[in-house]
C-alpha atoms as a PDB file:
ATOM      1  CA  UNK A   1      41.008 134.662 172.586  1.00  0.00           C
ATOM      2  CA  UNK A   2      43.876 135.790 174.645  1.00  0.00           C
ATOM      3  CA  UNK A   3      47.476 136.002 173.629  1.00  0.00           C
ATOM      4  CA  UNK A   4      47.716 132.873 175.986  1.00  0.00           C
ATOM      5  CA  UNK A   5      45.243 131.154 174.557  1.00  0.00           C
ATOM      6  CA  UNK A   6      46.870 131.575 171.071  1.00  0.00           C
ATOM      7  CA  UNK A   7      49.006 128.873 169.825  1.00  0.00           C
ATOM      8  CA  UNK A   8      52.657 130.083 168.995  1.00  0.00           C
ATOM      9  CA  UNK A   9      53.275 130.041 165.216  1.00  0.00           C
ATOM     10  CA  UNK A  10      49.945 128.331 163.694  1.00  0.00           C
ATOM     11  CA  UNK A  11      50.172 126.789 160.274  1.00  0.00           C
ATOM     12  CA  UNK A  12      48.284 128.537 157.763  1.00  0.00           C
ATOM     13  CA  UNK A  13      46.624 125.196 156.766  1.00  0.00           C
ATOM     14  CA  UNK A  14      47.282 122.526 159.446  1.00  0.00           C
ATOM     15  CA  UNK A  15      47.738 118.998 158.128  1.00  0.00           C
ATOM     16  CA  UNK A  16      44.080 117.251 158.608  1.00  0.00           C
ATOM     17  CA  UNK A  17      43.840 114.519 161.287  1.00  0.00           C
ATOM     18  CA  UNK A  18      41.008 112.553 162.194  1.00  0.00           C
ATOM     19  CA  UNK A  19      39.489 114.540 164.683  1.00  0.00           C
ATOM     20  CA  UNK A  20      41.327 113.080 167.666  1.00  0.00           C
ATOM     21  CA  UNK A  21      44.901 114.501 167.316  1.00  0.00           C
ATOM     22  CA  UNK A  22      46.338 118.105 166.825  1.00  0.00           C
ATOM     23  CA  UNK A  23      50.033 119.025 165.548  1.00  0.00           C
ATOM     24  CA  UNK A  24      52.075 121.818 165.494  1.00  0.00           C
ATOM     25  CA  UNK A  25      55.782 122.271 164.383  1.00  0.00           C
ATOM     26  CA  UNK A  26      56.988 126.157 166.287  1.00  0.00           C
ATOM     27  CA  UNK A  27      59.667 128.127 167.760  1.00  0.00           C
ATOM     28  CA  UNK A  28      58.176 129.361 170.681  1.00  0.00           C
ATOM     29  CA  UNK A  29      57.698 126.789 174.153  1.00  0.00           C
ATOM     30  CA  UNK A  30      54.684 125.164 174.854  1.00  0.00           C
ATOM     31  CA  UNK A  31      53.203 124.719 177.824  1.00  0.00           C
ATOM     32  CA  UNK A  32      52.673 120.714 178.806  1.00  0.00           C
ATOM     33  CA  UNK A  33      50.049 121.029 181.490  1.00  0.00           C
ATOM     34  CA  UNK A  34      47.904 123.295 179.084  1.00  0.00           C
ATOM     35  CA  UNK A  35      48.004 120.998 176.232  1.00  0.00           C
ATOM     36  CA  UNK A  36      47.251 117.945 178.333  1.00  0.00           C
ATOM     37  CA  UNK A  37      44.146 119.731 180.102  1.00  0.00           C
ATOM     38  CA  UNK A  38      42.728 120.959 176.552  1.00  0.00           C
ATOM     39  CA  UNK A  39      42.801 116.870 175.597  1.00  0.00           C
ATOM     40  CA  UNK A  40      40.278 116.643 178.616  1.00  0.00           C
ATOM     41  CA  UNK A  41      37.983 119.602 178.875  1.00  0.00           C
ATOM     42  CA  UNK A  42      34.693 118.585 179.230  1.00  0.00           C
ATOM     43  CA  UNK A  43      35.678 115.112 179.023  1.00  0.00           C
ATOM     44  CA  UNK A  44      34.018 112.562 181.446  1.00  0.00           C
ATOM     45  CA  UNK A  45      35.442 109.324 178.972  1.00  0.00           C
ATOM     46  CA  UNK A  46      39.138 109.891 179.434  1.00  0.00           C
ATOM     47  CA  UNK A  47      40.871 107.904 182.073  1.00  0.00           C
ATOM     48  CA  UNK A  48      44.216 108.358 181.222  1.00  0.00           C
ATOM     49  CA  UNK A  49      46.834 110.764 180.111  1.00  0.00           C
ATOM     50  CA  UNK A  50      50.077 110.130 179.391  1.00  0.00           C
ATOM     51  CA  UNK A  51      52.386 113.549 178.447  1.00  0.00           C
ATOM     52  CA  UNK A  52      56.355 113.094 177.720  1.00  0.00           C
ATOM     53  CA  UNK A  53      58.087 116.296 177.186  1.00  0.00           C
ATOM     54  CA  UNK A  54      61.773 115.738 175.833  1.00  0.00           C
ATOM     55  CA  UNK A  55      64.603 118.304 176.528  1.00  0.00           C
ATOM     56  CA  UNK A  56      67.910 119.948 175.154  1.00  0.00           C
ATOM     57  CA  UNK A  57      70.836 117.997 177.137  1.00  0.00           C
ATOM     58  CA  UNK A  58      73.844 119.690 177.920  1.00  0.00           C
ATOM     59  CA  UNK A  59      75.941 117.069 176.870  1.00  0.00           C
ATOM     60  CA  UNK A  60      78.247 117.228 179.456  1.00  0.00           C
ATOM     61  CA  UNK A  61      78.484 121.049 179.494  1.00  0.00           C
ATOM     62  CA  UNK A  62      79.633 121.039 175.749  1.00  0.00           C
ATOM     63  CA  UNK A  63      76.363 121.946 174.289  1.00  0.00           C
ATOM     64  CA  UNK A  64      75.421 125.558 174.270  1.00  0.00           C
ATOM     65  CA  UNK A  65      72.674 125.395 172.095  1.00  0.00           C
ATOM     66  CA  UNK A  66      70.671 122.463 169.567  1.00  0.00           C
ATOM     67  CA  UNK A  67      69.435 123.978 166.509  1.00  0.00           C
ATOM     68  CA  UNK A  68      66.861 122.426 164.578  1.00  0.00           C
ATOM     69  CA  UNK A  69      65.952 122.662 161.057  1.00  0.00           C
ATOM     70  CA  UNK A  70      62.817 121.429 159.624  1.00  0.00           C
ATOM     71  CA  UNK A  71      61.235 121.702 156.212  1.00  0.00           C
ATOM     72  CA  UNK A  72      57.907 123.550 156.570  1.00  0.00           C
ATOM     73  CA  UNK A  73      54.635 121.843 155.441  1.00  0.00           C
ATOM     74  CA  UNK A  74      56.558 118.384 155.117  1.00  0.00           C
ATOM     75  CA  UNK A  75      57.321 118.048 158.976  1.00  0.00           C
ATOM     76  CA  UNK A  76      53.487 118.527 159.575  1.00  0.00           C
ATOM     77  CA  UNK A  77      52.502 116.147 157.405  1.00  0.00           C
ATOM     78  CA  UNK A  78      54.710 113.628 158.507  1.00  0.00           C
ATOM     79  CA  UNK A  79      53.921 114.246 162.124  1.00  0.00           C
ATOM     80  CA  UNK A  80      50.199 114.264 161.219  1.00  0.00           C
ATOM     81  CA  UNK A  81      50.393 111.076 159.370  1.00  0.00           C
ATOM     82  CA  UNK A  82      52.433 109.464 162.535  1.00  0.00           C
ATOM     83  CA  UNK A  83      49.604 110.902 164.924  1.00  0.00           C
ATOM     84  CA  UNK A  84      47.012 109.612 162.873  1.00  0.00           C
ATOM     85  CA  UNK A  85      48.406 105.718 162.057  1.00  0.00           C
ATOM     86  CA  UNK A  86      48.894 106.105 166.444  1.00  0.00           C
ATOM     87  CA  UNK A  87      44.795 107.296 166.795  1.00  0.00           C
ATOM     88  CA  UNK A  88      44.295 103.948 164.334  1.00  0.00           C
ATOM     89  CA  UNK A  89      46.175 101.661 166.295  1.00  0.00           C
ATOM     90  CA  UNK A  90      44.794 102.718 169.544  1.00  0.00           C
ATOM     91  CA  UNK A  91      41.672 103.793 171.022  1.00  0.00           C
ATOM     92  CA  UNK A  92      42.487 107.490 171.903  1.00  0.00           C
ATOM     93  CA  UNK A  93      40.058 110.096 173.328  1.00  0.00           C
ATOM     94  CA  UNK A  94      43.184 112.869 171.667  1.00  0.00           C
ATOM     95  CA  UNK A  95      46.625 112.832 170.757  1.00  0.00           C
ATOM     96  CA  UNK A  96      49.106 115.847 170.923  1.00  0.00           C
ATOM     97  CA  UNK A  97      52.165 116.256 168.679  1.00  0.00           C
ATOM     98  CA  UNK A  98      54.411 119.436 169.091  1.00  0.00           C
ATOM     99  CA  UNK A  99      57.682 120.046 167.971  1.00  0.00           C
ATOM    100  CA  UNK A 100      59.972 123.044 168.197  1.00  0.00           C
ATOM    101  CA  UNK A 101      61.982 124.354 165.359  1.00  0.00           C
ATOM    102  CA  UNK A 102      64.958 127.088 165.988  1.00  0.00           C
ATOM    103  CA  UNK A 103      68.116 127.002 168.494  1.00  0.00           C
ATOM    104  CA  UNK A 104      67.178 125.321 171.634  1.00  0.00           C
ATOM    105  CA  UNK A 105      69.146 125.706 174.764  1.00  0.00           C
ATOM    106  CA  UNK A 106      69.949 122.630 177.329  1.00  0.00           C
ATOM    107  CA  UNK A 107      67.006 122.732 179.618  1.00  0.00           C
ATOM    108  CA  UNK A 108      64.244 123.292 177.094  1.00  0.00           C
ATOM    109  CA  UNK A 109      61.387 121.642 175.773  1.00  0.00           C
ATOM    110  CA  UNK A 110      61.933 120.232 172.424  1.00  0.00           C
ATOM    111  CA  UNK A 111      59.043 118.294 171.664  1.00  0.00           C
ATOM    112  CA  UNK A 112      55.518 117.311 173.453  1.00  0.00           C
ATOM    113  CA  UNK A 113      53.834 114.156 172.765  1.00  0.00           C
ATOM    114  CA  UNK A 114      50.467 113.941 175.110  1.00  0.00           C
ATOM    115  CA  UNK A 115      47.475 110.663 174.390  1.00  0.00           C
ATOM    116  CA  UNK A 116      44.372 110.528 176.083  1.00  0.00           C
ATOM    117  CA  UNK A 117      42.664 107.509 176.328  1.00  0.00           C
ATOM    118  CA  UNK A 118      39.995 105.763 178.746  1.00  0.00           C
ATOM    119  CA  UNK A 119      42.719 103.301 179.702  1.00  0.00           C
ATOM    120  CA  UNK A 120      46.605 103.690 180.487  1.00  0.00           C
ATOM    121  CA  UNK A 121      47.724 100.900 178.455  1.00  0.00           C
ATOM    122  CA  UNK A 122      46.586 102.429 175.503  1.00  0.00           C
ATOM    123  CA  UNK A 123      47.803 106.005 176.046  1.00  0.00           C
ATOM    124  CA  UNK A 124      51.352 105.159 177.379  1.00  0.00           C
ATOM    125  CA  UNK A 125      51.741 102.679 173.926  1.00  0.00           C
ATOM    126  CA  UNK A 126      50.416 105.085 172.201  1.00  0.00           C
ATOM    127  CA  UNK A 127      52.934 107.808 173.290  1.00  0.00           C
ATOM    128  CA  UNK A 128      55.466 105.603 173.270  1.00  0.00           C
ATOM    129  CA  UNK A 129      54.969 104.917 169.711  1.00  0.00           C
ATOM    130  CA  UNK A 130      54.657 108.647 168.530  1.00  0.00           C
ATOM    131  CA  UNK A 131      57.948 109.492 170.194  1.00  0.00           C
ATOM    132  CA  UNK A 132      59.915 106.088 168.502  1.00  0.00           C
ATOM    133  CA  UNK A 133      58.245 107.188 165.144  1.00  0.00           C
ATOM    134  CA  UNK A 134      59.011 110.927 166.020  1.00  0.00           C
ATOM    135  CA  UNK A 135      62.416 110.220 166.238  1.00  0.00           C
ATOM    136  CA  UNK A 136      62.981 108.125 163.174  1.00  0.00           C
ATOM    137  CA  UNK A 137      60.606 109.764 160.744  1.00  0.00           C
ATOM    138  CA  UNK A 138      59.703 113.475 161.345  1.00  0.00           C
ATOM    139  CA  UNK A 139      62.089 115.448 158.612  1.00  0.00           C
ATOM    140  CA  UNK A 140      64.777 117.421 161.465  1.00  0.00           C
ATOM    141  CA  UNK A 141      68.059 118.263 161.129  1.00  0.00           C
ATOM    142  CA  UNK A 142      69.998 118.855 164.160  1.00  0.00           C
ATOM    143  CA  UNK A 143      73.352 121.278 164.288  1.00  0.00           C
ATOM    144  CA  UNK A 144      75.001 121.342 167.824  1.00  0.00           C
ATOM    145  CA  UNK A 145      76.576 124.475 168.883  1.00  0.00           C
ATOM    146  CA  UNK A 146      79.524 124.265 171.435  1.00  0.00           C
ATOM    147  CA  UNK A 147      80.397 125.365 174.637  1.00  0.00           C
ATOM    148  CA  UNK A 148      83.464 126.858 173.447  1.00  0.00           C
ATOM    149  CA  UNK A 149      81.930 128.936 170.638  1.00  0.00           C
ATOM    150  CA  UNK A 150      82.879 126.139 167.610  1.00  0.00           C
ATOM    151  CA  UNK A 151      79.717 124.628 165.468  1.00  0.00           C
ATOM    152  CA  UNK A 152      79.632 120.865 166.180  1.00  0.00           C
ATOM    153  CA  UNK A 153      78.386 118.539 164.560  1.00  0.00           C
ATOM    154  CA  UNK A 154      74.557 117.605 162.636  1.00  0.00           C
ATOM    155  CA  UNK A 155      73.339 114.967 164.637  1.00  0.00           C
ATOM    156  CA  UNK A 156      72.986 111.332 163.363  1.00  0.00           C
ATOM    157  CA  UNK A 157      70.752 109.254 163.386  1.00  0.00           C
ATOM    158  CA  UNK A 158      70.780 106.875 165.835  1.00  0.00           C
ATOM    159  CA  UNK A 159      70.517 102.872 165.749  1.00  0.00           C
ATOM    160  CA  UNK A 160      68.810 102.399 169.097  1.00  0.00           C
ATOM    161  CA  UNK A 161      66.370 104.763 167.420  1.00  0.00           C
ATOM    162  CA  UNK A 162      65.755 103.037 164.505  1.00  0.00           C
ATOM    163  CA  UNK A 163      65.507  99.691 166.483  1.00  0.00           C
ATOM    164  CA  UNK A 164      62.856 101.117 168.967  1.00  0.00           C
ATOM    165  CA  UNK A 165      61.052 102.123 165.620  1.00  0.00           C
ATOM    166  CA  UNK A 166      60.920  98.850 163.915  1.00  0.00           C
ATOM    167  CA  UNK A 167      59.225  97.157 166.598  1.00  0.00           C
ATOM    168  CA  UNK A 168      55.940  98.391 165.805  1.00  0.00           C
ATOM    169  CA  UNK A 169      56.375  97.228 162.199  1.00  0.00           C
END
């Protein structure tokens, strides 16, 4: 295996899914396009993939940097359980969960959410679901850091958030 082909900061023991989904919590970027085409190798039953990548905003230039905090083993295993309940619900061919840990410039990838299925429908609810429990439920703390050189604020949750959550009961 290649350095490329190497994920960026593996987990010693990676929370156990049930054989459709994969999770990782890292530093480094991912790349999207790779982790979408690994969910179809050598697949001729997948006939759709949906892949939402969500980025560090600026905030209207005030936001040098995001910096997120996580609590090792306990972020996995709340992503894994989120990926899994989403490969119950739905009938996925795979499901990608990756979230990035560290400080995060405006521009960047901060987390990957990718679901393969033989149908749209299911993949886009399906991702749609991961990234309204993602939000709610996976155990981040976010610190901003300011334009002018001044820590901002930790992040709050936000109602829209929990509302978009609490529709899939």
């Amino acid at each position: 295996m290649s350095k490329m082909d190497a994920p960026a900061d593996p987990l010693p023991n990676p929370p156990p899914l049930r054989g459709r989904g994969k999770v990782r919590v890292q530093s480094a970027p991912f790349d999207a396009a790779a982790e979408a085409r690994a969910l179809t190798a050598g697949r001729t039953d997948v006939g759709a993939v949906v892949t939402f990548v969500g980025l560090c905003r600026d905030e209207g230039g005030t936001l040098a940097a995001l910096e997120l905090e996580h609590y090792p083993g306990m972020a996995e295993e709340e992503i894994a359980r989120v990926v899994d309940e989403a490969c119950a619900r739905w009938p996925l061919t795979g499901a990608t969960a990756i979230h990035r840990f560290g400080k995060i410039a405006p521009g960047a990838e901060i987390v990957l959410v990718v679901t393969a299925s033989a149908h749209r429908a299911a993949a886009f609810a399906a991702a749609e679901f991961l990234m309204d429990y993602l939000k709610t439920r996976a155990p981040f703390w976010k610190k901003e850091h300011r334009t002018d050189g001044t820590s901002g604020d930790w992040v709050a949750a936000k109602d829209a958030d929990d509302a978009a959550a609490e529709r899939w009961g």
